[in-house]
N, C-alpha and C. Protein backbone atom coordinates (compact mmCIF):
# COMPACT_ATOMS: atom_id res chain seq x y z
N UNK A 1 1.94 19.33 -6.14
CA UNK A 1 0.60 18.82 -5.98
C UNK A 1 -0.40 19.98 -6.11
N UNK A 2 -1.61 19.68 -7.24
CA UNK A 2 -2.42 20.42 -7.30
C UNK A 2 -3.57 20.48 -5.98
N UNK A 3 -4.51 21.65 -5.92
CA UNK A 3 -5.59 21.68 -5.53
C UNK A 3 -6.30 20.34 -5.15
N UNK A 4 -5.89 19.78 -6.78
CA UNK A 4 -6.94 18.86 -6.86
C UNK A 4 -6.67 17.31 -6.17
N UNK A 5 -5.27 17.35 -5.44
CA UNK A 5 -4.76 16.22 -5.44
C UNK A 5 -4.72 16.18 -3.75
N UNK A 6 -5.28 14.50 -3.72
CA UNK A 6 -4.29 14.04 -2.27
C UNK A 6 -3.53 13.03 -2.13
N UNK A 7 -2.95 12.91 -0.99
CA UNK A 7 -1.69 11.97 -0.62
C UNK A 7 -2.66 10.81 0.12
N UNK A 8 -2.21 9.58 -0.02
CA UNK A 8 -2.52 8.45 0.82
C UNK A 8 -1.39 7.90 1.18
N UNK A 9 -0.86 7.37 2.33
CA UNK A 9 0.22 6.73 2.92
C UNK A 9 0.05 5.08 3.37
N UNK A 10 0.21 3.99 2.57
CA UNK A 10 -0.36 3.43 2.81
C UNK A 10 0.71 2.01 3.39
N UNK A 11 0.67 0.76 4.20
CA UNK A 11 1.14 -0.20 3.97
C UNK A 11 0.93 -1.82 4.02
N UNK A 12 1.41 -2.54 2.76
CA UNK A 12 1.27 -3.48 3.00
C UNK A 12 1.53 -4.54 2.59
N UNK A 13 3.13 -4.62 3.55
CA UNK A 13 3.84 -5.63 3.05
C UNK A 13 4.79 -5.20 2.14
N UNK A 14 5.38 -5.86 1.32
CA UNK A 14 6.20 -5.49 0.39
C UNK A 14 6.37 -4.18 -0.34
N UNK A 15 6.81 -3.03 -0.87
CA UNK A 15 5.75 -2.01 -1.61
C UNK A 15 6.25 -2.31 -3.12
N UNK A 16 7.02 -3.44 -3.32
CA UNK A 16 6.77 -3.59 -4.87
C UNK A 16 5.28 -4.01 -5.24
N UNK A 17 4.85 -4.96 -4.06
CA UNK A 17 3.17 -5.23 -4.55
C UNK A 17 2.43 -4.45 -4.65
N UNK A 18 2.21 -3.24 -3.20
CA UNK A 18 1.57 -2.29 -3.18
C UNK A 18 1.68 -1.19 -4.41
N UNK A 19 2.82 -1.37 -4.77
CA UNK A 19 2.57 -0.14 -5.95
C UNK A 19 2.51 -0.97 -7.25
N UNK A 20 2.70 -1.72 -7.30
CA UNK A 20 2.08 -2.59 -8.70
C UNK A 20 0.36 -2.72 -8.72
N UNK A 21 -0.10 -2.42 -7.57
CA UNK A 21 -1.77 -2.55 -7.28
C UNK A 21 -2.23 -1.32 -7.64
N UNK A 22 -1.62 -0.34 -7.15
CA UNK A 22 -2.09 1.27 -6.96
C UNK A 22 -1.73 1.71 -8.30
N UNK A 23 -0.88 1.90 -8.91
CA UNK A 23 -0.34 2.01 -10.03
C UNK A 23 -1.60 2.25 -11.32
N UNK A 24 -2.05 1.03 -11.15
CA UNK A 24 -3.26 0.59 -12.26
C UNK A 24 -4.45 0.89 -12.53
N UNK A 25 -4.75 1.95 -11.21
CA UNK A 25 -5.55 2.23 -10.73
C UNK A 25 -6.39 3.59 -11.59
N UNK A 26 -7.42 4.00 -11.83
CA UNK A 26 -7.98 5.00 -12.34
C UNK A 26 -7.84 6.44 -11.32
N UNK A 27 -7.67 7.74 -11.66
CA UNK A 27 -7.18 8.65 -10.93
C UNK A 27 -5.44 8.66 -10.13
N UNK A 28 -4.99 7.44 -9.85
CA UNK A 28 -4.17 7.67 -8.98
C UNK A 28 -2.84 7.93 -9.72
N UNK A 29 -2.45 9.47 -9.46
CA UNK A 29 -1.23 10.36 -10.62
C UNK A 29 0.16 9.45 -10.68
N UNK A 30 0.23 9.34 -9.69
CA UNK A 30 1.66 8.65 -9.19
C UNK A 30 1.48 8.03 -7.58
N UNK A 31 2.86 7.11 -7.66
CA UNK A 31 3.05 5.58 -6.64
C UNK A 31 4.40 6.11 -6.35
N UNK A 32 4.62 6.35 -5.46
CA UNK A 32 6.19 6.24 -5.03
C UNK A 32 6.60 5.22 -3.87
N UNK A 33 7.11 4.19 -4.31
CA UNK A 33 7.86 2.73 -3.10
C UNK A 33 8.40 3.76 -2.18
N UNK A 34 8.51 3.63 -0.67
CA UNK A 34 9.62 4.21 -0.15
C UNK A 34 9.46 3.56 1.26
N UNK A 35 9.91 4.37 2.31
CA UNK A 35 9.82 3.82 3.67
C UNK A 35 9.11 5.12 4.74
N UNK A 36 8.12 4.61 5.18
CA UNK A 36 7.45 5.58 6.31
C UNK A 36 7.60 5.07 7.85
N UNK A 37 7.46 5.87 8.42
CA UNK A 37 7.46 6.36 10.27
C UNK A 37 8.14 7.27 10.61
N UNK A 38 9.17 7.08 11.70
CA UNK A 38 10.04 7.99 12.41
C UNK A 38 11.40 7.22 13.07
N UNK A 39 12.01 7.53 12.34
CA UNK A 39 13.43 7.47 12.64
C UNK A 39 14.54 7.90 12.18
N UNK A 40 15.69 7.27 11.38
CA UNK A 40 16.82 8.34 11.28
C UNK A 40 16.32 9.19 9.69
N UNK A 41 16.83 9.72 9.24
CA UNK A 41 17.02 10.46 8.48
C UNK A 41 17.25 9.84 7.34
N UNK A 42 16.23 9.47 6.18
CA UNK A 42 16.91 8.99 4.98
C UNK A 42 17.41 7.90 4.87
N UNK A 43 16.91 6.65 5.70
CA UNK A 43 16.97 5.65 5.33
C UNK A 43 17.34 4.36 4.51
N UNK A 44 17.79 3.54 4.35
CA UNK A 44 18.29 2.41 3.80
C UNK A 44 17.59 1.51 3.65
N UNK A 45 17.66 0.97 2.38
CA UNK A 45 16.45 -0.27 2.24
C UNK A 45 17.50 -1.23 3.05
N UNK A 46 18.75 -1.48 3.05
CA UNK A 46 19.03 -2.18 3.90
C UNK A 46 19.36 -2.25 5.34
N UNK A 47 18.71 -0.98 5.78
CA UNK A 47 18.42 -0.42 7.63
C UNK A 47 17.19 -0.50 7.43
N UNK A 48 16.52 -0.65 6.78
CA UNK A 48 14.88 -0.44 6.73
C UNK A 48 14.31 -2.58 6.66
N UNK A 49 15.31 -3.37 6.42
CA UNK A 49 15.72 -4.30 6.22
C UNK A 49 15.75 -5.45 7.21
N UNK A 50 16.50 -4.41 8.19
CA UNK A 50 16.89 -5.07 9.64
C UNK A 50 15.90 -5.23 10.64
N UNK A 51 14.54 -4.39 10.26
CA UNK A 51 13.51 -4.47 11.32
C UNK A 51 13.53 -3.51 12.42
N UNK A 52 14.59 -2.72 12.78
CA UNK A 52 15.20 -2.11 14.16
C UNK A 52 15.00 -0.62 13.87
N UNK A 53 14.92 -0.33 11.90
CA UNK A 53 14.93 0.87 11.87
C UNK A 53 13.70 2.18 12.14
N UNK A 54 12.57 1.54 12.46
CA UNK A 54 11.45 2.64 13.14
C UNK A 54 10.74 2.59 11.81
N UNK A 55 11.48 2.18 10.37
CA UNK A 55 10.04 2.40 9.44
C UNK A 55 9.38 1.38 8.63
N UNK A 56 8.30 1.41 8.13
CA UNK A 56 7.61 0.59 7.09
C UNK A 56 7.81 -0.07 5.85
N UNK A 57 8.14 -0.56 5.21
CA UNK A 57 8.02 -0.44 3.37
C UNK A 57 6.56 0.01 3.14
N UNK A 58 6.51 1.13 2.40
CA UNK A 58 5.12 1.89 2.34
C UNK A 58 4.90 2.08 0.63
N UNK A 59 4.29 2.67 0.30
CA UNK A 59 3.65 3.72 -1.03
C UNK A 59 2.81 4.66 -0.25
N UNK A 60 3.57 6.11 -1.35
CA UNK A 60 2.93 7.24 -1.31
C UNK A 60 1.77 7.44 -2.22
N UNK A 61 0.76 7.63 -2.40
CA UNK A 61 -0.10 7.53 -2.93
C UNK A 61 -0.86 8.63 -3.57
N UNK A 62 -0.14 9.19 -4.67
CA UNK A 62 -0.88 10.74 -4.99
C UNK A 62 -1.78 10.88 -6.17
N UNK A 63 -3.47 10.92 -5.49
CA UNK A 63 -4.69 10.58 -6.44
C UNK A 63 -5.78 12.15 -6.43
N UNK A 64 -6.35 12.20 -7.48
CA UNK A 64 -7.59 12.49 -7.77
C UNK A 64 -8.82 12.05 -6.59
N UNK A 65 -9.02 13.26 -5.62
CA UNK A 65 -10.35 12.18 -5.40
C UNK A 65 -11.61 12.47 -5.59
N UNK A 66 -11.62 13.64 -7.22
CA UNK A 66 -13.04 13.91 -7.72
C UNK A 66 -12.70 12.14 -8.86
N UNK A 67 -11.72 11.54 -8.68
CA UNK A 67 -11.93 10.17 -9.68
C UNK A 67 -12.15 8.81 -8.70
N UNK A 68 -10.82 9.08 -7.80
CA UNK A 68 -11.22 8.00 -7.14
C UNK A 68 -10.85 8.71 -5.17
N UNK A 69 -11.60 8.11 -4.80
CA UNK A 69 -11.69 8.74 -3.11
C UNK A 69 -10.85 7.66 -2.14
N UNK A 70 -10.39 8.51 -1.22
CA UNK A 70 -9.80 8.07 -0.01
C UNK A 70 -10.65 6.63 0.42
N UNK A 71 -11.56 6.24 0.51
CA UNK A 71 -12.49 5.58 0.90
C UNK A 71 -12.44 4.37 0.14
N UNK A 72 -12.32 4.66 -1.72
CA UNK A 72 -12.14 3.81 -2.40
C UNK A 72 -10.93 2.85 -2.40
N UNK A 73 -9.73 3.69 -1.95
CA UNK A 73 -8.42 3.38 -1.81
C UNK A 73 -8.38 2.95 -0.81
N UNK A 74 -8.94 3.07 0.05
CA UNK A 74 -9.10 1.74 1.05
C UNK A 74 -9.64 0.59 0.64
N UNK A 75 -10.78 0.56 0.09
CA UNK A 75 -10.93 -0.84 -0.10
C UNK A 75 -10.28 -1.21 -0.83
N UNK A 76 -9.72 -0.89 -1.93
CA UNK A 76 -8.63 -1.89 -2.93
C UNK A 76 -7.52 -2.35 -1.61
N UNK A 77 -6.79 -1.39 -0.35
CA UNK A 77 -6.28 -1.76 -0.16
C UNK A 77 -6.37 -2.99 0.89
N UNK A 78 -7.76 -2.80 1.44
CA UNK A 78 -8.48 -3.90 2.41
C UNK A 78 -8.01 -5.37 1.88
N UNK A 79 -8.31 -5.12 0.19
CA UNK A 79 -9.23 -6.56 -0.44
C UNK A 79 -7.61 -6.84 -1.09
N UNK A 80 -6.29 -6.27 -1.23
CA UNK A 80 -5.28 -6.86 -2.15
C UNK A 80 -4.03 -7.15 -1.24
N UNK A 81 -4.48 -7.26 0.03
CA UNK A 81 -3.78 -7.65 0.68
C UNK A 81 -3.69 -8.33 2.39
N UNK A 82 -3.11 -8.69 3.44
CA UNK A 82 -4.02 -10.06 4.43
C UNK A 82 -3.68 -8.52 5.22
N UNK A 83 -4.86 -8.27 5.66
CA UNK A 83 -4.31 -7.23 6.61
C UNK A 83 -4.72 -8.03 7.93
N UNK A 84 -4.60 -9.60 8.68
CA UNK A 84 -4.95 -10.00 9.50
C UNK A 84 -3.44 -10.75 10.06
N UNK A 85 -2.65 -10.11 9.25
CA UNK A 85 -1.58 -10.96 9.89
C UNK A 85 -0.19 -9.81 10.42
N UNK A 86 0.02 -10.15 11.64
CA UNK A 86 1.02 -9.32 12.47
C UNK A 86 2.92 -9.35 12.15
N UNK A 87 3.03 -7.98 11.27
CA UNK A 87 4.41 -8.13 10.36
C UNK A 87 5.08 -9.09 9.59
N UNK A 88 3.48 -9.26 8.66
CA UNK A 88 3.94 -10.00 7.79
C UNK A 88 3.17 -10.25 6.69
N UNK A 89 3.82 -10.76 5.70
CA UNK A 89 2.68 -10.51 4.30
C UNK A 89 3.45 -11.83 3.63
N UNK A 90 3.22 -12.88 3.62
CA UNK A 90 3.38 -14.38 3.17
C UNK A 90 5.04 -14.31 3.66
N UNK A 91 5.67 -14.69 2.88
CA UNK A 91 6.99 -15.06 3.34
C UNK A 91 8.10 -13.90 3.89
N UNK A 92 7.14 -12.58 3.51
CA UNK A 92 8.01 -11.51 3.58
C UNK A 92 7.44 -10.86 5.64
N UNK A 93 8.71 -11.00 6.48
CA UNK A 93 8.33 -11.56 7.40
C UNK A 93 9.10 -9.98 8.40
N UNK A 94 8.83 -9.22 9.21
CA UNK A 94 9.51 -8.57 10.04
C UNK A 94 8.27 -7.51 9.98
N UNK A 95 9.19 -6.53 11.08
CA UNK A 95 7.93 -5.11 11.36
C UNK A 95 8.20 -4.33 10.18
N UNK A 96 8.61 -4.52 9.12
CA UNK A 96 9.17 -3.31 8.22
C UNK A 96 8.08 -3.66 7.14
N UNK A 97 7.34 -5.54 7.42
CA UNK A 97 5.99 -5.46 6.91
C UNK A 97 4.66 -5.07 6.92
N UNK A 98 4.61 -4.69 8.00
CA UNK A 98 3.38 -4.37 8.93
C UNK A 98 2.43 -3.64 8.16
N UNK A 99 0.97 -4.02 8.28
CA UNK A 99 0.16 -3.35 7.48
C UNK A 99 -0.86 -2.10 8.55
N UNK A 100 -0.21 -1.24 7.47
CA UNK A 100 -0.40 0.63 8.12
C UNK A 100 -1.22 1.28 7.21
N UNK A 101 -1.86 2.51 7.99
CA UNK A 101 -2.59 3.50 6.73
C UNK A 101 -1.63 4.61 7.96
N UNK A 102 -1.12 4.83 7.32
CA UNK A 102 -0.50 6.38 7.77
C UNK A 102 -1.78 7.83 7.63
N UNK A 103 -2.16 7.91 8.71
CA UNK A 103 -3.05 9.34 8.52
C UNK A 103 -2.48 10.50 8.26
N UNK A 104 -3.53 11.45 7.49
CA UNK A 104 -2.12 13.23 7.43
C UNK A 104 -3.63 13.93 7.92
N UNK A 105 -4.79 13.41 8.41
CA UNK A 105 -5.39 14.57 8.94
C UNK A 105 -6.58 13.94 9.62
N UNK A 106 -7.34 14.20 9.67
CA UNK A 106 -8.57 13.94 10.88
C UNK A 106 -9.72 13.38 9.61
N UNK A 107 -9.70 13.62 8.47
CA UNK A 107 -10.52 12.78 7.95
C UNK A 107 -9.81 11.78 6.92
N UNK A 108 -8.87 11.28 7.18
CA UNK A 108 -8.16 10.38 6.97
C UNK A 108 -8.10 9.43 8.06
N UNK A 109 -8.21 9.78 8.81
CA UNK A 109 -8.06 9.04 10.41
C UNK A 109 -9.56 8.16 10.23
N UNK A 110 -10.49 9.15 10.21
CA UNK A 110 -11.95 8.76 10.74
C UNK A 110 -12.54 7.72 9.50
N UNK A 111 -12.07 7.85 8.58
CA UNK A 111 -12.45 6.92 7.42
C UNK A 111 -11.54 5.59 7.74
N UNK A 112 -10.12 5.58 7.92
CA UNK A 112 -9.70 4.65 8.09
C UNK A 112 -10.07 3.68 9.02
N UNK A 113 -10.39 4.44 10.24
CA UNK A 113 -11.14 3.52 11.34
C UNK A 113 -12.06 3.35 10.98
N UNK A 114 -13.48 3.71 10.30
CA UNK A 114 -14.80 3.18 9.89
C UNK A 114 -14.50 2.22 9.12
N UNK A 115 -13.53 2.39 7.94
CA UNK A 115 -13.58 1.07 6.96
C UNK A 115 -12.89 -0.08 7.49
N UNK A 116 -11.79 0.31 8.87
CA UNK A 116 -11.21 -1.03 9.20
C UNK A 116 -12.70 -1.73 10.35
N UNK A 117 -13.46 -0.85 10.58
CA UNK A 117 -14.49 -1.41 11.50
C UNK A 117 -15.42 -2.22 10.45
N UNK A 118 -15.61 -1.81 9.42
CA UNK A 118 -16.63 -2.39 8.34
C UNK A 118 -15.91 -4.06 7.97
N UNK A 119 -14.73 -3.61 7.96
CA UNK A 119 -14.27 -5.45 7.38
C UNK A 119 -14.57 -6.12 7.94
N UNK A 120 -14.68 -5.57 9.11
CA UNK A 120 -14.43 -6.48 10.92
C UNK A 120 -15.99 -7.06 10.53
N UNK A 121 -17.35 -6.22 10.59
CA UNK A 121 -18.36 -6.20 10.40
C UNK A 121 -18.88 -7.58 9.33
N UNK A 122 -18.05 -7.41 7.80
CA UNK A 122 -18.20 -8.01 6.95
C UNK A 122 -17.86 -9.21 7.14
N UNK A 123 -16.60 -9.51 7.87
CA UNK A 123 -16.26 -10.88 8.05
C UNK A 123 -15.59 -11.11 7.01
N UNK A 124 -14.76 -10.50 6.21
CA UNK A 124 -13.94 -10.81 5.07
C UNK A 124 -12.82 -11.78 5.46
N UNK A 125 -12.55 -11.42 6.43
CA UNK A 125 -11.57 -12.28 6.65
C UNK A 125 -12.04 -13.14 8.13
N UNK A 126 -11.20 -14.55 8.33
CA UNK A 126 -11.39 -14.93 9.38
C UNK A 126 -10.64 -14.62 10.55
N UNK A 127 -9.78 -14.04 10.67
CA UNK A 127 -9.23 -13.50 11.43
C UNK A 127 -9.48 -11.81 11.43
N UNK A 128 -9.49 -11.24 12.75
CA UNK A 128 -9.81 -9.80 12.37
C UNK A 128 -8.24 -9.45 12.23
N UNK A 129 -8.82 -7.72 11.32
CA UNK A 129 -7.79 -6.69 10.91
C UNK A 129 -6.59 -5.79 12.16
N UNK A 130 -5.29 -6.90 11.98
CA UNK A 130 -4.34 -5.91 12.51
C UNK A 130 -3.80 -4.86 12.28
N UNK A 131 -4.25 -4.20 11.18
CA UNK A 131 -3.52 -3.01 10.75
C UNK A 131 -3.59 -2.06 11.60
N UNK A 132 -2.26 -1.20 11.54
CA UNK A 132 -2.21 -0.09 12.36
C UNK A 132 -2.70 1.37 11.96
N UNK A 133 -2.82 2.36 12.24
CA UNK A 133 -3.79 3.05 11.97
C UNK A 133 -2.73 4.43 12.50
N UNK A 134 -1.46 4.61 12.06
CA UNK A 134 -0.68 5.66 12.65
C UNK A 134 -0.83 7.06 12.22
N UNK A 135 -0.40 8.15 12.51
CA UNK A 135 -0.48 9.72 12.35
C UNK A 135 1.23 9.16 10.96
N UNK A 136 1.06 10.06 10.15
CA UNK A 136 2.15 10.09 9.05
C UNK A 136 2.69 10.98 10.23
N UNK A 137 4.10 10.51 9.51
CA UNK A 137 5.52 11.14 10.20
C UNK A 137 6.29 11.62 9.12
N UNK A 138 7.02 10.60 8.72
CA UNK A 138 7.63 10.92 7.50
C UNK A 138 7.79 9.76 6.44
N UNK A 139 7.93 10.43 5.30
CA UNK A 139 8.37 9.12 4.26
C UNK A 139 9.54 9.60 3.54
N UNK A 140 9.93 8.68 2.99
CA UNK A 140 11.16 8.78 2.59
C UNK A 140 11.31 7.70 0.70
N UNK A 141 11.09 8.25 -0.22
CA UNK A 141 11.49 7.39 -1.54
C UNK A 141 12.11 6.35 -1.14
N UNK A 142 12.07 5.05 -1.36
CA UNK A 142 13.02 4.23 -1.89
C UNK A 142 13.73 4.27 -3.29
N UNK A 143 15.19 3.58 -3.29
CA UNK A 143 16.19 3.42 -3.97
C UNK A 143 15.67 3.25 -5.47
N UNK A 144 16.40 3.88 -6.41
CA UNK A 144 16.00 4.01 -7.74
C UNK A 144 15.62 2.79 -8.13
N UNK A 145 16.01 1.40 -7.89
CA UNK A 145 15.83 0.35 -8.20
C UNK A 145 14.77 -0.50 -8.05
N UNK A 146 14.22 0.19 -6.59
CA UNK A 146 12.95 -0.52 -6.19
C UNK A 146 11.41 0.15 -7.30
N UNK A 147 11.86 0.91 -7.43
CA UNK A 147 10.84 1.98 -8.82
C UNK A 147 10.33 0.48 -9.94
N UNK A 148 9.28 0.75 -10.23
CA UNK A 148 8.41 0.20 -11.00
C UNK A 148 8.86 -1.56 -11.06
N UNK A 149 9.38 -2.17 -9.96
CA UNK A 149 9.89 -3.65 -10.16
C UNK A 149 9.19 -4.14 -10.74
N UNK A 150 7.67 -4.66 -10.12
CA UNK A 150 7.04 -5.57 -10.94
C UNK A 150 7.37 -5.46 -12.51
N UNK A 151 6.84 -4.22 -13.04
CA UNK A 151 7.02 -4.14 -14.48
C UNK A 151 8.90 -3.81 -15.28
N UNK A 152 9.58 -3.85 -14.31
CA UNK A 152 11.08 -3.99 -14.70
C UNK A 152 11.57 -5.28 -14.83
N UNK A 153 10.97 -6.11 -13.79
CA UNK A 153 11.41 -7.53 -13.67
C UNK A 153 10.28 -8.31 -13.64
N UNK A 154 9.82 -8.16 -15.19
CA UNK A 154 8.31 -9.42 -15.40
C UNK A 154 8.92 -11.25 -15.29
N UNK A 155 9.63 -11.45 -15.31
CA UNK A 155 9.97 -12.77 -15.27
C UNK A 155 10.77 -13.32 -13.57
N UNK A 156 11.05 -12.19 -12.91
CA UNK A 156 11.18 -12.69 -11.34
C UNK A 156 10.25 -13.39 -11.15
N UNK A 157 11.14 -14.63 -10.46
CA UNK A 157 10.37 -15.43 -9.22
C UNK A 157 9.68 -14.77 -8.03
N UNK A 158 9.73 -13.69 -7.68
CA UNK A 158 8.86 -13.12 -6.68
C UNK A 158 7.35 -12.74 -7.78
N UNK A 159 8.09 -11.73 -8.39
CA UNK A 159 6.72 -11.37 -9.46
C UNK A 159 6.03 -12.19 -9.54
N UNK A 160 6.20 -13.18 -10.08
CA UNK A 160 5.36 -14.28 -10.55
C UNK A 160 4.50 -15.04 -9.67
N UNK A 161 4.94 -15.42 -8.55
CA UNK A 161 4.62 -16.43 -7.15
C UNK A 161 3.73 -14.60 -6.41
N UNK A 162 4.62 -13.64 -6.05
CA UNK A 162 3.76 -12.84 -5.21
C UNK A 162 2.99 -11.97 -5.39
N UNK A 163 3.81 -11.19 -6.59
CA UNK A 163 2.96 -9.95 -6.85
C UNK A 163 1.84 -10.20 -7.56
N UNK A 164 2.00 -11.22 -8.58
CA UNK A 164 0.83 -11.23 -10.01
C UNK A 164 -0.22 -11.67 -9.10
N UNK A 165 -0.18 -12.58 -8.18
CA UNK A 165 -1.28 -13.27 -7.59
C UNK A 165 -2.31 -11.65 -6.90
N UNK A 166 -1.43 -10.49 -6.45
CA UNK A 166 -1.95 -9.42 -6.07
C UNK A 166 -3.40 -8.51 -6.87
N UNK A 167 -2.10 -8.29 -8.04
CA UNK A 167 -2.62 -7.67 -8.90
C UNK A 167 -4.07 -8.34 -9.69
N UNK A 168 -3.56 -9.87 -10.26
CA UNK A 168 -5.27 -10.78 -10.36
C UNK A 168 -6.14 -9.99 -9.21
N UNK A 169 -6.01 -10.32 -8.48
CA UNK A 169 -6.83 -9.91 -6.92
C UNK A 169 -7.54 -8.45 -7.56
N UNK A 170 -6.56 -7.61 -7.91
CA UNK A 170 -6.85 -6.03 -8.63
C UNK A 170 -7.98 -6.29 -9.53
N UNK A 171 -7.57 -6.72 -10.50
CA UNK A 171 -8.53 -7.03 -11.63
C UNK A 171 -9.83 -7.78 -11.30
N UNK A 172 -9.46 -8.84 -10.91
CA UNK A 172 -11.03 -9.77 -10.15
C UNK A 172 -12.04 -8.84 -9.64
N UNK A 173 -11.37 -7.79 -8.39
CA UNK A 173 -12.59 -7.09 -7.48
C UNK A 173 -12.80 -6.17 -7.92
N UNK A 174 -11.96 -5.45 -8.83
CA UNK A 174 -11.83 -3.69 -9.31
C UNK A 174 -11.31 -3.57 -10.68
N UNK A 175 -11.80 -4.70 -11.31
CA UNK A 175 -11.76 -4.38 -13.29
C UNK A 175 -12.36 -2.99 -13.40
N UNK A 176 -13.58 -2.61 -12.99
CA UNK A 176 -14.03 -1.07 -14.12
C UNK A 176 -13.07 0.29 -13.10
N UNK A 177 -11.79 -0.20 -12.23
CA UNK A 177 -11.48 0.76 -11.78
C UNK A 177 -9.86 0.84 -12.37
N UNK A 178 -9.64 0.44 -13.34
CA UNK A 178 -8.12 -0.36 -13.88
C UNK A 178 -7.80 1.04 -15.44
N UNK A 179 -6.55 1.26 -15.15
CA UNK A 179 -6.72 2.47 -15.85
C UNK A 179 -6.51 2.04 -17.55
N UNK A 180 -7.25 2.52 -18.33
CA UNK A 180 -6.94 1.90 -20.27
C UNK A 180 -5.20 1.13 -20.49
N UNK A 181 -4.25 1.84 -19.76
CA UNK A 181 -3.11 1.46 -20.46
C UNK A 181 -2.93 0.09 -19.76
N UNK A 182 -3.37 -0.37 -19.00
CA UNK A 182 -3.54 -1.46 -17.76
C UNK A 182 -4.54 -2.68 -18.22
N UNK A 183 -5.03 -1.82 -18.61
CA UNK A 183 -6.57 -3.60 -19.27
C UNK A 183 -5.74 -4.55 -19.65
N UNK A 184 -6.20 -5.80 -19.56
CA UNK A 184 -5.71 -7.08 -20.21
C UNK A 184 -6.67 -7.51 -21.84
């Protein structure tokens, strides 16, 4: 990682959605699926599975933010996903869903709480924002397989029913932020 680069830790819900959202995005270098918090060592999507294992399904998030800012990446992530619902993101159901911004420093922290106070403000949703708002611990890659799903498996029944409905969401609120190879 250059100078020029930071990390966002983000979650929500699934991270094939989350990184099919981020992905598309203008500035943001790379998406890595994996699992964040604190617990054992190197993890299993299928201990990470069980709910019991201490971590998230997350994306690492490594962007530009003379292109796009910490701030911005919040709101895509506000608006592409229910952050009003407690470990869970439509059918995909346990704490390993839970919607998180993992902080790595004090102005990561302070933005995250202003913009989760602003939704509240806005009334975007009718229910207010449960997301959690934790200190990063650790993350951990997920399994070679979970890497670029949406676009590995365009004809899944999840793709189709969960993620695409996401990504529309992408395009609808944040077309001039969608990177050239990404336009429709």
């Amino acid at each position: 990682m250059n100078k020029n680069e930071e990390t966002a830790t983000l979650a929500g819900g699934c991270f094939w959605c989350t990184e099919a959202v981020f992905q598309r995005l203008k500035g943001v270098l790379s998406v890595t699926s994996g699992y964040s918090g604190d617990g054992k060592i190197n993890p299993t999507y299928d201990e990470v599975s069980t709910g019991k294992s201490g971590y998230i399904e997350s994306v690492q998030i490594e962007f530009d933010p003379e292109i796009i800012s910490f701030s911005q990446i919040l709101d895509v992530f506000w608006n592409t996903h229910d952050p009003t619902t407690v470990d869970r993101q439509g059918n995909d159901v346990g704490p390993q869903y839970k919607s998180a911004i993992f902080y790595r420093n004090r102005k990561q922290k302070d933005a995250a709480e202003k913009s989760k106070k602003e939704l509240g403000k806005e009334g975007v949703y009718k229910n207010p924002a449960v997301t959690k708002i934790l200190p990063f611990a650790k993350f951990y890659p997920a399994e070679k397989y979970h890497v670029r799903f949406y676009e590995n498996n365009p004809s899944s029944m999840y793709c189709n029913l969960v993620i695409t409905p996401k990504v529309d969401k992408l395009y609808g609120n944040f077309g001039d932020k969608i990177k050239k190879e990404y336009l429709r």
